[in-house]
Protein backbone atom coordinates (compact mmCIF):
# COMPACT_ATOMS: atom_id res chain seq x y z
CA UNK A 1 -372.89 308.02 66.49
CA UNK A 2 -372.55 308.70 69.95
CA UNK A 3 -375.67 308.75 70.71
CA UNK A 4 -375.94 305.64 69.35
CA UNK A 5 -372.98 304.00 71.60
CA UNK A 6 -374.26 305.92 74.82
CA UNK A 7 -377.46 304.27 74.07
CA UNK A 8 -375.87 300.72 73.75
CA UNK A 9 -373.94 301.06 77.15
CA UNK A 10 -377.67 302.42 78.87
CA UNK A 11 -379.11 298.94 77.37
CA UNK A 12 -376.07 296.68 78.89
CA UNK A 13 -375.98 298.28 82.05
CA UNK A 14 -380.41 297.63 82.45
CA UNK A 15 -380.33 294.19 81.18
CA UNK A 16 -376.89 293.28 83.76
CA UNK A 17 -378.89 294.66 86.75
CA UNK A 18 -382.26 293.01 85.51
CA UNK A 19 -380.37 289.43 85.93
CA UNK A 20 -378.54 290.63 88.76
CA UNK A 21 -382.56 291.13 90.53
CA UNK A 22 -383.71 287.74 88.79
CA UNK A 23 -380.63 286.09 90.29
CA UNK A 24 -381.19 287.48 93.94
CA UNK A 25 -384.74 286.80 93.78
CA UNK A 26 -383.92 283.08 92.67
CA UNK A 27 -381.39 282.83 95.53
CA UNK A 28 -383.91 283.90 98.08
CA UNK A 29 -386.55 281.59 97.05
CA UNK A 30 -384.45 278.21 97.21
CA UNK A 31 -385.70 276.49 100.04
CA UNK A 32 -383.91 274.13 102.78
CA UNK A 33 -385.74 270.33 102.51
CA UNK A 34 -385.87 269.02 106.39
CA UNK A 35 -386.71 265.53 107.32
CA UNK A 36 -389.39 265.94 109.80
CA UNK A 37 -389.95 261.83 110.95
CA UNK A 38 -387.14 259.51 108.91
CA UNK A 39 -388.82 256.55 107.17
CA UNK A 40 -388.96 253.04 108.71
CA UNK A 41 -388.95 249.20 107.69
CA UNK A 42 -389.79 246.06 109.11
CA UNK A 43 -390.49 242.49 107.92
CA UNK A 44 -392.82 239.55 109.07
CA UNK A 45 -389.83 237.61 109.34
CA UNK A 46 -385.85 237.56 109.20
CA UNK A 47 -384.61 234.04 108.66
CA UNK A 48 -386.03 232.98 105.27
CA UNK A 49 -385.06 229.58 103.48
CA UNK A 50 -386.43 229.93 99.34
CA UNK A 51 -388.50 227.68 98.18
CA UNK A 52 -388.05 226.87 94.44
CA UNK A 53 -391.10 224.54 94.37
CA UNK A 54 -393.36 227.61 95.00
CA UNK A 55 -391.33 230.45 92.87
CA UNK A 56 -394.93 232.85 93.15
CA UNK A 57 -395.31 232.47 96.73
CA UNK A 58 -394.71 235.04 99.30
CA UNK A 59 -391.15 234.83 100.99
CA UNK A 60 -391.45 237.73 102.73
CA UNK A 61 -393.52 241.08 103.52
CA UNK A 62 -392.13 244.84 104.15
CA UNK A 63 -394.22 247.29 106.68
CA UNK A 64 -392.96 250.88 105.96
CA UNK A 65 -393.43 254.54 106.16
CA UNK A 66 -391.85 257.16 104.02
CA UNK A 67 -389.65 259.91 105.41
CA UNK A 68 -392.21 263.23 106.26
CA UNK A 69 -390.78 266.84 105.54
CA UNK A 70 -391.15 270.59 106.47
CA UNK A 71 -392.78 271.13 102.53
CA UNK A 72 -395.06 269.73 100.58
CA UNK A 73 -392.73 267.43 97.95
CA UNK A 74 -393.11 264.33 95.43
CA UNK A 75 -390.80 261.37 96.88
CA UNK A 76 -390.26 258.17 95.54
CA UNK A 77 -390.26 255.17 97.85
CA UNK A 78 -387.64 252.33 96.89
CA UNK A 79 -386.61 249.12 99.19
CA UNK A 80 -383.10 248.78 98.94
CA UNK A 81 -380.92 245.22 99.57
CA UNK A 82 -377.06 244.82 99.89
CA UNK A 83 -374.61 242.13 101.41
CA UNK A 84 -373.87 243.33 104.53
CA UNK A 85 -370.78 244.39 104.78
CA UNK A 86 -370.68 246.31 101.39
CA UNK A 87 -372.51 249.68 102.74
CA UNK A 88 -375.19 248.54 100.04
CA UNK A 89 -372.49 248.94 97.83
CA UNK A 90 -373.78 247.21 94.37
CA UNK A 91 -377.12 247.57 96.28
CA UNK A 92 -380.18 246.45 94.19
CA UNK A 93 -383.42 248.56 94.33
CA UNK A 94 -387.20 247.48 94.17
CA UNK A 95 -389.62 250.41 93.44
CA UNK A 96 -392.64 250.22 95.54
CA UNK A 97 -396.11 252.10 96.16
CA UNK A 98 -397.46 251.14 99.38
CA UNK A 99 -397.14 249.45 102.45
CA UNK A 100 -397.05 246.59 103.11
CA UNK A 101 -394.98 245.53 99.84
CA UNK A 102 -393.38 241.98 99.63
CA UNK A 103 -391.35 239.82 97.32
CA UNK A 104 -391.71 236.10 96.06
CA UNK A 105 -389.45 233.27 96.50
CA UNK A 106 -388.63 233.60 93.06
CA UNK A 107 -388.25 237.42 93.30
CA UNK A 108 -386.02 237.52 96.57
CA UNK A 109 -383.99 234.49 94.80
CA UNK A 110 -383.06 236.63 92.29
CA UNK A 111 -382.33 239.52 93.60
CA UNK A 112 -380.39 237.55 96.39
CA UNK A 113 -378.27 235.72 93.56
CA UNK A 114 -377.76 238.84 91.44
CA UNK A 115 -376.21 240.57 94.68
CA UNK A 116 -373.34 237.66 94.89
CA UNK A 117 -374.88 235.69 97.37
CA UNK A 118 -374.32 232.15 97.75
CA UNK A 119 -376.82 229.40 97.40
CA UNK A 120 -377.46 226.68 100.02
CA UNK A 121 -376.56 229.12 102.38
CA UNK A 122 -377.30 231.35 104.95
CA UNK A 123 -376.18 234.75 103.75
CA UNK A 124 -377.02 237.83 105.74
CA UNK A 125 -378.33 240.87 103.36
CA UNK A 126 -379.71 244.51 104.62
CA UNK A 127 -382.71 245.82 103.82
CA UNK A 128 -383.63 249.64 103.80
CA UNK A 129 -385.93 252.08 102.42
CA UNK A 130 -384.67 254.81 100.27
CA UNK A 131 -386.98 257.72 99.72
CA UNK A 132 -385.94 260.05 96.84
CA UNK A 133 -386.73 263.89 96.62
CA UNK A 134 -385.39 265.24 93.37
CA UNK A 135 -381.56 264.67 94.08
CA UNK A 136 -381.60 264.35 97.90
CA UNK A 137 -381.92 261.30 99.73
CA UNK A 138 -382.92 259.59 102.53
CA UNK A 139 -382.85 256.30 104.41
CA UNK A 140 -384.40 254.47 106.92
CA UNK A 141 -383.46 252.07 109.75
CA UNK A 142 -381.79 248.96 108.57
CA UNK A 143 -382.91 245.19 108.59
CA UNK A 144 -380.52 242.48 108.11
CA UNK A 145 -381.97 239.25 106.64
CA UNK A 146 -380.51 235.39 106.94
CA UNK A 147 -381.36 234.47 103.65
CA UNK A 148 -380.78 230.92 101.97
CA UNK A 149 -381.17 231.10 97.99
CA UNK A 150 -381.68 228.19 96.04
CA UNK A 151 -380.43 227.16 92.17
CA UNK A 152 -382.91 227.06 90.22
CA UNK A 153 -381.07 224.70 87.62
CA UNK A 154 -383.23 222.21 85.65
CA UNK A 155 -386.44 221.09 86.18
CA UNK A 156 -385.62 218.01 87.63
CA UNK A 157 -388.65 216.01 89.34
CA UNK A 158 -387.10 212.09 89.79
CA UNK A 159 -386.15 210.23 93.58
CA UNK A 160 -383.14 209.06 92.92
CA UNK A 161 -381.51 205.78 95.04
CA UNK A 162 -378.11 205.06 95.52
CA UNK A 163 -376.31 201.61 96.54
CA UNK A 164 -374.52 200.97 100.10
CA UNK A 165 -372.89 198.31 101.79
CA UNK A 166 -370.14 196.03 101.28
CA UNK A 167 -371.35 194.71 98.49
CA UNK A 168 -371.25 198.00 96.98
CA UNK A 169 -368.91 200.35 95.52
CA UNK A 170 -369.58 202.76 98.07
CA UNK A 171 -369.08 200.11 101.47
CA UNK A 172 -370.65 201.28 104.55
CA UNK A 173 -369.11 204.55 104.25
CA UNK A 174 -372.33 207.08 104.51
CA UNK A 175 -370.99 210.20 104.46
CA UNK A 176 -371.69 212.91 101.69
CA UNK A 177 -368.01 213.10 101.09
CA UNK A 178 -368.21 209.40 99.27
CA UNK A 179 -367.85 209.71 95.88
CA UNK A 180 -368.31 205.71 95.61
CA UNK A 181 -372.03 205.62 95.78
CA UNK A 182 -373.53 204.59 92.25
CA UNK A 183 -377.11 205.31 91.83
CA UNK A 184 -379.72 203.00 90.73
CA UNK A 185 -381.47 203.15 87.31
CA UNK A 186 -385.17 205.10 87.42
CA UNK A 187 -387.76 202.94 85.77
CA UNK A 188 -390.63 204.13 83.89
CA UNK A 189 -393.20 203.13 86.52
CA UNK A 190 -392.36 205.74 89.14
CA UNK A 191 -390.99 203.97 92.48
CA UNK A 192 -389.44 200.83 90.57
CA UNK A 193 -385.87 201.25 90.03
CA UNK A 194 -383.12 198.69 88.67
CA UNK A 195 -379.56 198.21 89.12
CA UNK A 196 -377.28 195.23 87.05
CA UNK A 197 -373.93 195.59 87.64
CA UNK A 198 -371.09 193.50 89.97
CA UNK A 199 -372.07 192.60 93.63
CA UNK A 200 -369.74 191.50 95.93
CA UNK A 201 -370.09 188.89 98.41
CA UNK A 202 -371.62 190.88 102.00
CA UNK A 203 -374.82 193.10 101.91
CA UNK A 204 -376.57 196.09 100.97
CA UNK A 205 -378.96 198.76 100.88
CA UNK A 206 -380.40 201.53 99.34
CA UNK A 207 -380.40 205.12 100.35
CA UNK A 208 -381.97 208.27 99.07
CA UNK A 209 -379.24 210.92 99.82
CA UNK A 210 -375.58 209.93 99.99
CA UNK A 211 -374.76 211.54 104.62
CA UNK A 212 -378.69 210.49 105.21
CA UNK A 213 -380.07 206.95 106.36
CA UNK A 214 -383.99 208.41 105.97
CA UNK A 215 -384.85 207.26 103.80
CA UNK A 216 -383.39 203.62 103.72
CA UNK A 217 -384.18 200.28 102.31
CA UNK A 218 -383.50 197.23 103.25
CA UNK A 219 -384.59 193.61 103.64
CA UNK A 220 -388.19 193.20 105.40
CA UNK A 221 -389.49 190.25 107.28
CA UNK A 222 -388.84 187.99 104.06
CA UNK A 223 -386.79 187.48 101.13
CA UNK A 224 -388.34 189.25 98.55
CA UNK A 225 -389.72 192.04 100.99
CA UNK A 226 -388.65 195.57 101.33
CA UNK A 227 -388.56 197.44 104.60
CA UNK A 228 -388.18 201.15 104.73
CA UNK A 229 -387.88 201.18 108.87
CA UNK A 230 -384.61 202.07 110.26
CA UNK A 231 -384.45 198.50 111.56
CA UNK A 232 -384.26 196.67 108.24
CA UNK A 233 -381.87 193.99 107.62
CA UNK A 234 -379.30 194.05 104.88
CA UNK A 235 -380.64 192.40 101.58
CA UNK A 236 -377.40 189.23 101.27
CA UNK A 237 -374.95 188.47 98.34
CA UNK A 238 -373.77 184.64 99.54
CA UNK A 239 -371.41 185.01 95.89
CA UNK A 240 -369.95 187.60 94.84
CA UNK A 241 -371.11 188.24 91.15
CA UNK A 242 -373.49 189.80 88.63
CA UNK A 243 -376.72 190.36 89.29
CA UNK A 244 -379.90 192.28 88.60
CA UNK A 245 -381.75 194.00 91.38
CA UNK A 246 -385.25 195.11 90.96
CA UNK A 247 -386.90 197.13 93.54
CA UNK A 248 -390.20 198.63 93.47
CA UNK A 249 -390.38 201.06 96.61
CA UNK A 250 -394.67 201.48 96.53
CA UNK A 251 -395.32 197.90 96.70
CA UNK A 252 -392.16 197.59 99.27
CA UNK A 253 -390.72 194.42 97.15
CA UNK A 254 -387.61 193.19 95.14
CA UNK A 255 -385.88 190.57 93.22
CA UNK A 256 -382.13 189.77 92.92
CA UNK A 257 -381.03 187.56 89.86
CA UNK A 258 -377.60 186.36 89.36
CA UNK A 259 -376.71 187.07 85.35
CA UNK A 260 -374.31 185.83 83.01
CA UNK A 261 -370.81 187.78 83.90
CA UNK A 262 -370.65 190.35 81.05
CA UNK A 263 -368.15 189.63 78.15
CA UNK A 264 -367.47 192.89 75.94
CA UNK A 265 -365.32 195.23 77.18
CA UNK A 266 -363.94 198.99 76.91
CA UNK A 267 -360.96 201.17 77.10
CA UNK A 268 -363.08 204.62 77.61
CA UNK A 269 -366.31 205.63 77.67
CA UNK A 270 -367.05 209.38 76.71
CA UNK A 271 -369.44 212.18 76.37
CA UNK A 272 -369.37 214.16 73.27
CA UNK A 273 -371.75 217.15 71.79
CA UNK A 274 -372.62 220.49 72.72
CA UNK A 275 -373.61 219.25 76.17
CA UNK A 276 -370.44 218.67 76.91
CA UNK A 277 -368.55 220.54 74.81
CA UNK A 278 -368.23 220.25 70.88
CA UNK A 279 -368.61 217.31 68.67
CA UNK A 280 -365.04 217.31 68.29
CA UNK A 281 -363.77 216.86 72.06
CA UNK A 282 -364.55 213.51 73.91
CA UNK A 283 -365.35 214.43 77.94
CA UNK A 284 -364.09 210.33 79.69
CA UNK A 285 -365.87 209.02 82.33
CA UNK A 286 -363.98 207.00 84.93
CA UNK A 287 -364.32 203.37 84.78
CA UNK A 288 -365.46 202.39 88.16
CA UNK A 289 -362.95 200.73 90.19
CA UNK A 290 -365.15 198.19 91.60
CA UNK A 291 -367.07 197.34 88.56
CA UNK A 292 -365.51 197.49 85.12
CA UNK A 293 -369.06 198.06 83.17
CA UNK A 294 -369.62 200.80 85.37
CA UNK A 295 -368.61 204.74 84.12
CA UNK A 296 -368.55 207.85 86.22
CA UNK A 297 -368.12 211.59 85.80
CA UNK A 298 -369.21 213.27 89.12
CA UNK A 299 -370.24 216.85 89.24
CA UNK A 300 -369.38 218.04 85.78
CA UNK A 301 -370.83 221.09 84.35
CA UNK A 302 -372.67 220.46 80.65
CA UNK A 303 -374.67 223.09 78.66
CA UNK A 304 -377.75 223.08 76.98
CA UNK A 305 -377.32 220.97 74.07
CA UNK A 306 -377.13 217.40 72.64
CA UNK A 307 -374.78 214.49 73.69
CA UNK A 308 -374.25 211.31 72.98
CA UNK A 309 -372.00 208.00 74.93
CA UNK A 310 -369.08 206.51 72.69
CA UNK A 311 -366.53 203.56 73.58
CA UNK A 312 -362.81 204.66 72.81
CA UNK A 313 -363.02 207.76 71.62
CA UNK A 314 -364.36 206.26 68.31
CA UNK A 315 -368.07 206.57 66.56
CA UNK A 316 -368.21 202.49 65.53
CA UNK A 317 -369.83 202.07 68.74
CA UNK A 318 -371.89 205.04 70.28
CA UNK A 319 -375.43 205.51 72.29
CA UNK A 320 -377.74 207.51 72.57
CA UNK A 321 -381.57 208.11 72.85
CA UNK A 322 -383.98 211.32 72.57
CA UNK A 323 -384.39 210.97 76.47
CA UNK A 324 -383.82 213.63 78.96
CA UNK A 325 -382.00 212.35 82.56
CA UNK A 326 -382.27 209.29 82.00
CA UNK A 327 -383.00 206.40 79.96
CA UNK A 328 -381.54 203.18 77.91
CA UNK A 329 -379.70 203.88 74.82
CA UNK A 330 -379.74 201.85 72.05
CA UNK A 331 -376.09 201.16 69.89
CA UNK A 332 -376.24 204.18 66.73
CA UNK A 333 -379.21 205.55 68.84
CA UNK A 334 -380.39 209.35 68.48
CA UNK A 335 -378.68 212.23 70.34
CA UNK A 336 -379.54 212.87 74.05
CA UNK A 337 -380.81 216.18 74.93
CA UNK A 338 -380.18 218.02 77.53
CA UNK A 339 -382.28 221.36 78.29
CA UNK A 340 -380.12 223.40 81.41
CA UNK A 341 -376.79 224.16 81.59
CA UNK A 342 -376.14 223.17 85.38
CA UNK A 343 -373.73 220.47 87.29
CA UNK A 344 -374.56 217.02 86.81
CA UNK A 345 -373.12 213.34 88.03
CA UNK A 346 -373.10 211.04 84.63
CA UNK A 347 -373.52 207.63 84.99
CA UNK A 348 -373.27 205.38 82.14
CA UNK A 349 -373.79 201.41 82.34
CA UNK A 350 -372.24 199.48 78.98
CA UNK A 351 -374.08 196.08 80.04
CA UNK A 352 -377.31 197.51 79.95
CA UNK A 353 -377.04 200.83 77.64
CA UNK A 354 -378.81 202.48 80.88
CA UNK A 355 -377.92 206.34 81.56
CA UNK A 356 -378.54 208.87 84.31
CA UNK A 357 -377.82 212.44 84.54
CA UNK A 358 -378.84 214.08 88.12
CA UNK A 359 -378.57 217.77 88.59
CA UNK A 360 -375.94 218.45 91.83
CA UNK A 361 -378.31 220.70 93.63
């Protein structure tokens, strides 16, 4: 028996000073990683301004080099992007293989976007390359960016027009701040638009973006004759009134026809469905205050889903049709569909049944 415990205490005492060896031996070989030449990035260009109508085209390319070291290792090569500011905090990465690497407007968009930058404007983001070795790390010079992101939102590919003048809603007042302006309906013939509704007595024209005056239309040499110069002469109302404008903006013409003053009309006008909510909850447009036929919700934010128009909060009189944007309804007609959840201005005309839905881009 005591051999047998002598013999136990022989065996601890080897196999404590065979790990004590292995553990000195492992300690000796652990080697110190040095960076022998840090890594570098630069880009064909820092300003960039996305381009959602070419979402697979190159916004912009990366030259780089990865970091060098003292031993032969396996690194991994990533670009990294932050908001300046945050010390790439919330940083996303991009895993790359070799230079030069580069990212598409729809790429940078969305890694822009994801990073809590704003769109429609210039935000400044850094750019650097981090080259992973195992755990350590290490980073190269820094690049700051002025990038301008877009929303994508719907795929939305009218011109629309919108009325100005004293004659109009809107008066003379072009600024983008004018919530007056009341667009003109799109026809199914691209470049012919319509507009019925109450004129008063002055003159008008027709814009493409509400702060702009390019384009413009007004009256050309003629009655009857459209002039898209800067120098075009207001298109007359002698009586104030309803009328019926008719443009057509390739040909460069228009007609103006007084109509009978509408007779029917309504407390509210409302949206209702999933576009704008449920099919419980009425969403009012505001009954223009220069023309009572006229209804308005401006930047309002609808979902993807189905909606339909109805007169005082009541389903005896609704409209609808199975028309995206824009369209005329039809009294009892089907639901209108809407595919993007985005911002929109509604516009809703009870003389004609006529709709339009523009995204607010």
């Amino acid at each position: 028996m005591k051999n047998m415990k002598k013999f136990f205490k022989i065996l601890i005492i080897a196999v404590a000073g065979i790990s004590l060896v292995v553990s000195c031996e492992k300690d000796e070989d652990q080697a110190v990683l040095n960076e022998t030449a840090q890594s570098k990035i630069s880009a064909d260009k820092t300003t960039i301004v996305l381009d959602k109508t070419k979402l697979d085209t190159e916004a912009v390319s990366f030259t780089w080099s990865k970091s060098t070291f003292d031993l032969t290792v396996v690194s991994k090569p990533q670009i990294e992007l932050g908001i300046k500011g945050t010390s790439f905090k919330g940083s996303k990465l991009v895993d790359v293989v070799s230079s030069p690497s580069s990212l598409t407007n729809k790429e940078l968009n969305t890694l822009a976007m994801s990073l809590g930058a704003v769109a429609n404007k210039v935000n400044e983001i850094e750019v650097r390359l981090k080259t992973s070795v195992g755990k350590a790390v290490f980073y190269s010079n820094v690049l700051t960016l002025a990038v301008t992101p877009y929303i994508l939102g719907p795929n939305y590919n009218y011109t629309d027009l919108y009325l100005i003048g004293d004659a109009t809603a809107a008066t003379w007042d072009n600024t983008a701040t004018n919530t007056k302006f009341l667009s003109l309906q799109k026809g199914a013939t691209a470049g012919v638009y319509s507009y019925t509704g109450y004129f008063a007595k002055g003159g008008f024209k027709m814009i493409k973006t509400p702060g702009s005056w390019d384009p413009q239309y007004g009256m050309g040499g003629a009655t009857g004759i459209l002039s898209s110069s800067g120098s075009s002469g207001d298109i007359k109302v002698d009586v104030a009134g309803y009328y019926k404008l008719t443009i057509n903006t390739n040909a460069l013409t228009y007609t103006f026809d007084a109509i009978a003053d509408p007779t029917t009309t309504y407390t509210s006008i409302s949206m209702i469905g999933t576009a704008s909510g449920d099919w419980s909850t009425d969403v009012d447009l505001q009954k223009s205050a220069f023309d009572a036929h006229i209804w308005v919700k401006k930047n309002v934010m609808l979902n993807s889903g189905e909606f339909k128009f109805r007169a005082n909060h009541d389903w005896s009189t609704s409209w609808g049709i199975a028309q995206e944007f824009y369209g005329v309804t039809t009294v009892g007609g089907a639901n209108i569909p809407l595919s993007t959840a985005f911002n929109y201005d509604v516009y809703f005309n009870d003389i004609t049944g006529e709709f339009s839905v523009i995204p607010v881009f």
